[in-house]
PDB file of N, CA and C in Angstrom:
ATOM      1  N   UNK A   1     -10.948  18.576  -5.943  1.00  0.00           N
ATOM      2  CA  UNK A   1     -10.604  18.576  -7.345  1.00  0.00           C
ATOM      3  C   UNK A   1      -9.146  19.008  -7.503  1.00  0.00           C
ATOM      4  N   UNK A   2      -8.563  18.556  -8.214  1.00  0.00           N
ATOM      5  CA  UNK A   2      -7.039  18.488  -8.470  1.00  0.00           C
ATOM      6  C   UNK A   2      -7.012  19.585  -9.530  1.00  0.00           C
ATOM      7  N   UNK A   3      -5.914  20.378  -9.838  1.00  0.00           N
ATOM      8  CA  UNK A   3      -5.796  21.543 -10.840  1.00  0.00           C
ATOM      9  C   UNK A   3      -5.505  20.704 -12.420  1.00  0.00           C
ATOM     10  N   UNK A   4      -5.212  19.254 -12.241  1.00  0.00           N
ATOM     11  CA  UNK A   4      -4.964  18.683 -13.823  1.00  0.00           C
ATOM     12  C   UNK A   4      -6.619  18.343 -14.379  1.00  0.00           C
ATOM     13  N   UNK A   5      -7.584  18.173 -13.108  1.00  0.00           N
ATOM     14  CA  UNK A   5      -9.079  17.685 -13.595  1.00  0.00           C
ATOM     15  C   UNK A   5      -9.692  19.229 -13.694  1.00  0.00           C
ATOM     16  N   UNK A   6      -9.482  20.510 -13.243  1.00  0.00           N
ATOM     17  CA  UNK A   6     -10.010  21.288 -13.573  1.00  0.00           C
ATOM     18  C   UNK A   6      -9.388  22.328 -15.019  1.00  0.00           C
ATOM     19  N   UNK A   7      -8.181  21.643 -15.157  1.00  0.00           N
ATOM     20  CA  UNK A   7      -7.464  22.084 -16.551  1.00  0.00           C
ATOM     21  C   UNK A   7      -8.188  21.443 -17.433  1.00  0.00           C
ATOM     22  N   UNK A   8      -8.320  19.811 -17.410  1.00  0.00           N
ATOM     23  CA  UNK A   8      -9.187  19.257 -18.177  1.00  0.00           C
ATOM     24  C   UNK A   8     -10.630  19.424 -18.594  1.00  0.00           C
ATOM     25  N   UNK A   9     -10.990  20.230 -17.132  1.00  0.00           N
ATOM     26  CA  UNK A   9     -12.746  20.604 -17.883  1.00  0.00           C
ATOM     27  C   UNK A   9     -12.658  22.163 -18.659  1.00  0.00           C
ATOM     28  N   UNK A  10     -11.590  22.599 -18.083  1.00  0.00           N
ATOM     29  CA  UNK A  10     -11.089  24.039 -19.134  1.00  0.00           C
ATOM     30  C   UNK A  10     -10.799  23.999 -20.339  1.00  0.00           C
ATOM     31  N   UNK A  11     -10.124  22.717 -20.320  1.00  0.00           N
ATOM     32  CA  UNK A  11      -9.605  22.717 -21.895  1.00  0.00           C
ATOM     33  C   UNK A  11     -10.819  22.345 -23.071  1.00  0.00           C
ATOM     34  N   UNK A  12     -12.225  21.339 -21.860  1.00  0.00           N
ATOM     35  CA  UNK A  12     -12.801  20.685 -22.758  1.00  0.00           C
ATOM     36  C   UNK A  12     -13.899  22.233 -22.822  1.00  0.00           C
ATOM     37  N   UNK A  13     -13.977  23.087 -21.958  1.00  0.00           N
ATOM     38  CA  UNK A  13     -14.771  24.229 -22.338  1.00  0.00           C
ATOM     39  C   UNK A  13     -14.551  25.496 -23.429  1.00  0.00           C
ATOM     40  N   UNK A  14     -13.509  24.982 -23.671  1.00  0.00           N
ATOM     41  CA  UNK A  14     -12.569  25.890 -24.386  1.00  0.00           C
ATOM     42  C   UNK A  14     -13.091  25.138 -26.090  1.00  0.00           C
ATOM     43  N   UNK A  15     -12.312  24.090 -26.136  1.00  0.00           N
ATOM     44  CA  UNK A  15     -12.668  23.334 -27.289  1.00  0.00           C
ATOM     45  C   UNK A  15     -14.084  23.115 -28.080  1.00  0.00           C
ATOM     46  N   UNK A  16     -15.473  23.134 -26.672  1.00  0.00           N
ATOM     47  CA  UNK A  16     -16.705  23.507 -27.003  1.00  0.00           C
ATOM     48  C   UNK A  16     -16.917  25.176 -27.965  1.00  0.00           C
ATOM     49  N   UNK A  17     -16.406  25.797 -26.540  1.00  0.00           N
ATOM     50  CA  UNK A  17     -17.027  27.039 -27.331  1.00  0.00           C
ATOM     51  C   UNK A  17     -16.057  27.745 -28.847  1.00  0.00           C
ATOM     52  N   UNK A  18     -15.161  27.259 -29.012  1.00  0.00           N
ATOM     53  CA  UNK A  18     -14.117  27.338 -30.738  1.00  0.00           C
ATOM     54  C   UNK A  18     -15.188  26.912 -31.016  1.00  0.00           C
ATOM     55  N   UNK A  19     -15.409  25.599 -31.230  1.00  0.00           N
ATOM     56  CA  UNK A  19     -16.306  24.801 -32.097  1.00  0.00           C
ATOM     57  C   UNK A  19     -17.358  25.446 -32.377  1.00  0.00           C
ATOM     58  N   UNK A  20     -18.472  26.035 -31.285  1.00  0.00           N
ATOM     59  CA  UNK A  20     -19.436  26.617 -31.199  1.00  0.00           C
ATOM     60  C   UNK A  20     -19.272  28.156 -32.051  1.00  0.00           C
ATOM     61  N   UNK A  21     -18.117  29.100 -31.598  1.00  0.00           N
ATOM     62  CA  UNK A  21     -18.245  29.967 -32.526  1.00  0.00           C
ATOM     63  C   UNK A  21     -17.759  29.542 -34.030  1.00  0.00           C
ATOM     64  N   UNK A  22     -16.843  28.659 -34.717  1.00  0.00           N
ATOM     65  CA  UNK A  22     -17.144  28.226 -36.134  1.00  0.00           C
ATOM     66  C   UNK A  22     -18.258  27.791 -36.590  1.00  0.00           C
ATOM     67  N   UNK A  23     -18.868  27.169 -36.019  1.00  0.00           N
ATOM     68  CA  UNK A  23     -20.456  26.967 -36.504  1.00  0.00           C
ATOM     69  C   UNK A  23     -21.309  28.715 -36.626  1.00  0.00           C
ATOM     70  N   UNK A  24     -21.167  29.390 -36.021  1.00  0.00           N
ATOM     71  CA  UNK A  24     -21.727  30.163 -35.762  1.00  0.00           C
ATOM     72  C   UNK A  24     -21.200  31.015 -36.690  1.00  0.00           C
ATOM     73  N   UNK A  25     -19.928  30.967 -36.832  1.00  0.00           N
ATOM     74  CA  UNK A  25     -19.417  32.105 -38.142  1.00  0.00           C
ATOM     75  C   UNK A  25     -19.699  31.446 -39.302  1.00  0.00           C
ATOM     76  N   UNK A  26     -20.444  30.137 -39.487  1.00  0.00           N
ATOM     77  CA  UNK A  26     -20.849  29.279 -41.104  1.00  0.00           C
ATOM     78  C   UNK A  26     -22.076  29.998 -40.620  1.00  0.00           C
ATOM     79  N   UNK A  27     -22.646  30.354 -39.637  1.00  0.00           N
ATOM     80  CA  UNK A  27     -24.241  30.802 -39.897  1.00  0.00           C
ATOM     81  C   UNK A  27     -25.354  29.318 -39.849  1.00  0.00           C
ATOM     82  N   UNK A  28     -24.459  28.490 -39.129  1.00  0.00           N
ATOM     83  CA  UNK A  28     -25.481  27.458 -38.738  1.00  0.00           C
ATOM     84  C   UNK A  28     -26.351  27.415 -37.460  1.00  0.00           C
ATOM     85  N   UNK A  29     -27.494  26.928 -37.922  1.00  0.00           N
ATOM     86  CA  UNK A  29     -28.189  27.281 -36.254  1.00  0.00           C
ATOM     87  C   UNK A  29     -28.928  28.594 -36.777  1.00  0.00           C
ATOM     88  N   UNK A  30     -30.159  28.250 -35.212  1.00  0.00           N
ATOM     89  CA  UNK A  30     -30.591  29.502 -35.394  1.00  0.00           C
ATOM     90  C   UNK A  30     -30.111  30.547 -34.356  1.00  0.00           C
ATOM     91  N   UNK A  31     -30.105  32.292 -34.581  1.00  0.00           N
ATOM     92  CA  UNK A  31     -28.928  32.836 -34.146  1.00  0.00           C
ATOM     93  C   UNK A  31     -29.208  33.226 -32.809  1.00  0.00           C
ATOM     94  N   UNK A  32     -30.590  32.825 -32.230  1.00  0.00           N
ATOM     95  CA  UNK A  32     -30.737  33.528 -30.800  1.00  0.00           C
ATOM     96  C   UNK A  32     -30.255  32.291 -30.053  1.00  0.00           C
ATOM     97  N   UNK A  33     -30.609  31.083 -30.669  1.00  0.00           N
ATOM     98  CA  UNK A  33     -30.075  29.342 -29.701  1.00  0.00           C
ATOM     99  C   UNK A  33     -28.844  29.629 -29.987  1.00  0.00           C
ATOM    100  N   UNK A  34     -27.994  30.669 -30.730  1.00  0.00           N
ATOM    101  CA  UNK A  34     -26.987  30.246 -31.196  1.00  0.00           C
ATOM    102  C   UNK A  34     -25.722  31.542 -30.378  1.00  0.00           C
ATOM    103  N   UNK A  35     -26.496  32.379 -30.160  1.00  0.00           N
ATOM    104  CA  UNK A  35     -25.819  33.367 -29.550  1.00  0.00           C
ATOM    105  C   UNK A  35     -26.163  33.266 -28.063  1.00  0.00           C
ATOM    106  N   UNK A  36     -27.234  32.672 -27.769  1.00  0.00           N
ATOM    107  CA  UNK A  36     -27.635  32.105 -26.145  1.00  0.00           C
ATOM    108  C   UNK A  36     -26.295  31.593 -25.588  1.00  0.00           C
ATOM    109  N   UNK A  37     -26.243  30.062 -26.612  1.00  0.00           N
ATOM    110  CA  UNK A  37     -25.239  28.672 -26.245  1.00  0.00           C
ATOM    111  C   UNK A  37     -24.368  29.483 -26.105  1.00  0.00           C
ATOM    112  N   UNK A  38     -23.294  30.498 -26.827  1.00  0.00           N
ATOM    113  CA  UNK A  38     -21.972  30.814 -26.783  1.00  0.00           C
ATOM    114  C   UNK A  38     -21.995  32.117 -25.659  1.00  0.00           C
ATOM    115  N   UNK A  39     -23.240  32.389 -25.179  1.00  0.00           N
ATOM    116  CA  UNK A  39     -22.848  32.768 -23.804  1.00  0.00           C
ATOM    117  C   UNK A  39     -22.732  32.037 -22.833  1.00  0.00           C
ATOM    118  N   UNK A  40     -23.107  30.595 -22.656  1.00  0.00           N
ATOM    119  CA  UNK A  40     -23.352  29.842 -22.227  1.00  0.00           C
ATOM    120  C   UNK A  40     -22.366  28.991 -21.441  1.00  0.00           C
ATOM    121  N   UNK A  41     -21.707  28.756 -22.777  1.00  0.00           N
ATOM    122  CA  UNK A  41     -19.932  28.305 -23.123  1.00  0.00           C
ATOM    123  C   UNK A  41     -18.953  29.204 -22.335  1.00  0.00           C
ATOM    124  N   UNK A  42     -19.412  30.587 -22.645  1.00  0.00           N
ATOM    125  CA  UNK A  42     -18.153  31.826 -21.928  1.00  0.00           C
ATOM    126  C   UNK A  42     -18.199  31.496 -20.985  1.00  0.00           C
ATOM    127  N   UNK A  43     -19.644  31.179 -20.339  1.00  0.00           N
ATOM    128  CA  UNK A  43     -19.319  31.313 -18.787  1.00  0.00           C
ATOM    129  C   UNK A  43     -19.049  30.134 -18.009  1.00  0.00           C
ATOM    130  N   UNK A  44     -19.095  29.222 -18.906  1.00  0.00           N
ATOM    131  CA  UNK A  44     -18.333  28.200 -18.680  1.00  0.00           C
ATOM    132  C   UNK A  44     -17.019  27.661 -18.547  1.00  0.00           C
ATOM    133  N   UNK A  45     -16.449  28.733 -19.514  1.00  0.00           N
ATOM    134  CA  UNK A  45     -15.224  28.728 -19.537  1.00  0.00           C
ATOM    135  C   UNK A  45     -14.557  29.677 -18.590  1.00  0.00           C
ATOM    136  N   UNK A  46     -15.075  30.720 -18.625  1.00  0.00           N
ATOM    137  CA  UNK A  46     -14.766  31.834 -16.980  1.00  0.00           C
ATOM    138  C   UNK A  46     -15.028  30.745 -15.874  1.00  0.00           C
ATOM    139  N   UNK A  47     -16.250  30.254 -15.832  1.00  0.00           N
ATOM    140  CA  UNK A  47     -15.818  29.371 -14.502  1.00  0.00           C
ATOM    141  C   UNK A  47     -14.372  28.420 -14.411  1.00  0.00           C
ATOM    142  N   UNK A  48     -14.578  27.854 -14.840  1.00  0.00           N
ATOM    143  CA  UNK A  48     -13.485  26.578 -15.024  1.00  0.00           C
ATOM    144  C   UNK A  48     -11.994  27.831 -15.159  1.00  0.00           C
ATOM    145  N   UNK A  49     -11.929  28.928 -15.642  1.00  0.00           N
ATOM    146  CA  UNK A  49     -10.304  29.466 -15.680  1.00  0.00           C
ATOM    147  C   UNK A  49     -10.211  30.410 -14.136  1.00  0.00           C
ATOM    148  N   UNK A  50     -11.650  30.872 -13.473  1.00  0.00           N
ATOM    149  CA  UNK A  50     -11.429  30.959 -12.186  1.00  0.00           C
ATOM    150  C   UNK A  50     -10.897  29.537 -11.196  1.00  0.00           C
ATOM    151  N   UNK A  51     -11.540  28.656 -11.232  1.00  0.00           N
ATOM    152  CA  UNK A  51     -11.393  26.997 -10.694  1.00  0.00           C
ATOM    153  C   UNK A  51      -9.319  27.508 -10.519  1.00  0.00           C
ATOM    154  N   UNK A  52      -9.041  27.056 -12.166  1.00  0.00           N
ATOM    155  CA  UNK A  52      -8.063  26.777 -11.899  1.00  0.00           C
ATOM    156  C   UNK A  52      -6.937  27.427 -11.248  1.00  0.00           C
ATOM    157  N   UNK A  53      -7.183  29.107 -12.237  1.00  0.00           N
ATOM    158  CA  UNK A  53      -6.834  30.626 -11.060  1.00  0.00           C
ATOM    159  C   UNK A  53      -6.631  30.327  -9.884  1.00  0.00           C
ATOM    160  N   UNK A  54      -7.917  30.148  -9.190  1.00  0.00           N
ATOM    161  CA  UNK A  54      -8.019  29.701  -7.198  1.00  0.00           C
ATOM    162  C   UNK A  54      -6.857  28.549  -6.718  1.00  0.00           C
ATOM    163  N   UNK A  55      -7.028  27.660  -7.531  1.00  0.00           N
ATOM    164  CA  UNK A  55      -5.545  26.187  -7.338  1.00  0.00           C
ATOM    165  C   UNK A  55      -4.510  26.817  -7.650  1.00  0.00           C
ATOM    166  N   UNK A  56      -4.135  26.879  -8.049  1.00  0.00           N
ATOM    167  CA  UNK A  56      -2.556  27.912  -8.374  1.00  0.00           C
ATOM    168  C   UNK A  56      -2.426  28.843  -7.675  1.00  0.00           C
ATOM    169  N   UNK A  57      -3.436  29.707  -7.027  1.00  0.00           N
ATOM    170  CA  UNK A  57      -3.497  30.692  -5.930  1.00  0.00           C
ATOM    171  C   UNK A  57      -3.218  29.946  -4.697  1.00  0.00           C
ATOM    172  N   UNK A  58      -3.970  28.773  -4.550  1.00  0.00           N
ATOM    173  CA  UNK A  58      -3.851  27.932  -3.098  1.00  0.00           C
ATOM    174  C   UNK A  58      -3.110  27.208  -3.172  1.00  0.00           C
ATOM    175  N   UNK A  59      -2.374  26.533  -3.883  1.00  0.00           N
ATOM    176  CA  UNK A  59      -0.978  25.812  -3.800  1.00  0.00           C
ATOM    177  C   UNK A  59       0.124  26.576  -4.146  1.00  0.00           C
ATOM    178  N   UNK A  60      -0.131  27.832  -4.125  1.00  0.00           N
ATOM    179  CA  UNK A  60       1.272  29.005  -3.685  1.00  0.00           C
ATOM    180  C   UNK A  60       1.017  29.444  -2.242  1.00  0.00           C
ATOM    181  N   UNK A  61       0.014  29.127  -1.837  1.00  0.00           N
ATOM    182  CA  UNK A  61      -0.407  29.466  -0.224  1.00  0.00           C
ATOM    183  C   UNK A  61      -0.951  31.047  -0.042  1.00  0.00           C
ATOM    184  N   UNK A  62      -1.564  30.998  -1.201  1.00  0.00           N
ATOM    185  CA  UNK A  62      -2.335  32.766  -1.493  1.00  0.00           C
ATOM    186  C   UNK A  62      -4.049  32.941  -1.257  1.00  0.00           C
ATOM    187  N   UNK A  63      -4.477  32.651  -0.098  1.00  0.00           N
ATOM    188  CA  UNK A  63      -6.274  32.964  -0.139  1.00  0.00           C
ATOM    189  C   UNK A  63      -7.006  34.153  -0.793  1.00  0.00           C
ATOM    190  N   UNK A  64      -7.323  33.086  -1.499  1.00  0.00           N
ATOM    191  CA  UNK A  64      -8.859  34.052  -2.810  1.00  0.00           C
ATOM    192  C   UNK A  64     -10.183  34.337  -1.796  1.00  0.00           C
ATOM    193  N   UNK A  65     -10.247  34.042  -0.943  1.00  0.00           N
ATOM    194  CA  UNK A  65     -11.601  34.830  -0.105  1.00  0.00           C
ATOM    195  C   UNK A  65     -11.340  35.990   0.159  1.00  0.00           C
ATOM    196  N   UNK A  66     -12.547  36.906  -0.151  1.00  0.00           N
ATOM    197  CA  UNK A  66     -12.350  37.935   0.075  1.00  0.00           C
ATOM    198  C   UNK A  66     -13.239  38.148   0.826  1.00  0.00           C
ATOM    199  N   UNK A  67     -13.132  39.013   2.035  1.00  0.00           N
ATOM    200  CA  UNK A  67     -14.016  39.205   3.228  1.00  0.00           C
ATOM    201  C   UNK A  67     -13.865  40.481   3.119  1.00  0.00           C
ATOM    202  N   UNK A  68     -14.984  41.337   3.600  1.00  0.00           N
ATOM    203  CA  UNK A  68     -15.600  42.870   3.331  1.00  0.00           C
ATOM    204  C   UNK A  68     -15.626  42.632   5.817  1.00  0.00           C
ATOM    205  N   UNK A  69     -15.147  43.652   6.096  1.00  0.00           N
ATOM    206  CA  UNK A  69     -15.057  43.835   7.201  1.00  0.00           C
ATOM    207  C   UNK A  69     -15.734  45.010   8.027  1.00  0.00           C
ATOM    208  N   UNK A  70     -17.360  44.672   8.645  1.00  0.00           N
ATOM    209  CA  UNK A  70     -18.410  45.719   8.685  1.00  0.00           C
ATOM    210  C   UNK A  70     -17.786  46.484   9.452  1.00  0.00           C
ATOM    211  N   UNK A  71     -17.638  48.110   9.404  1.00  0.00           N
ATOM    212  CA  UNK A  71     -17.613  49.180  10.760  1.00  0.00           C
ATOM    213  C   UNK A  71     -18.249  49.758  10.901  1.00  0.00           C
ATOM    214  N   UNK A  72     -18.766  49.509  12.409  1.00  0.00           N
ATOM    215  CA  UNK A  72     -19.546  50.011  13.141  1.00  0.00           C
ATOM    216  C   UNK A  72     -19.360  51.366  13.562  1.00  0.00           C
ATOM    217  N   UNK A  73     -20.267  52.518  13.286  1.00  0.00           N
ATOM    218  CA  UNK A  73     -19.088  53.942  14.300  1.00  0.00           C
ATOM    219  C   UNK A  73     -20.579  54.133  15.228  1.00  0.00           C
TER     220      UNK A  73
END
């Protein structure tokens, strides 16, 4: 995945959940489907702004793995 196709699913997660909270501040919907979805959306949108985070990390030549290193005594 290229960082312009994961900007693009950011932007379109972004644009969901606005939308989703104006509906939600008219009080449309009911409020548990309605406060579910817009957690739904967040973490949709946290995914997709990690995605792109990690590409901009790896095309500066910066590794996002993080490895925990067991010691033994």
């Amino acid at each position: 995945m290229t960082r312009a196709e994961a900007q693009a699913h950011l932007d379109d997660a972004l644009a969901q959940l606005s939308a989703a909270r104006k509906a939600a501040g008219y009080g449309v919907g009911d409020m548990s489907k309605t406060s579910q979805a817009l957690r739904d959306l967040q973490a949709e949108v946290d995914k997709w702004q990690r995605v792109v985070r990690d590409l901009d990390l790896a095309s500066a030549g910066v590794s996002t793995t993080l490895g925990a290193v067991p010691r033994f005594r």
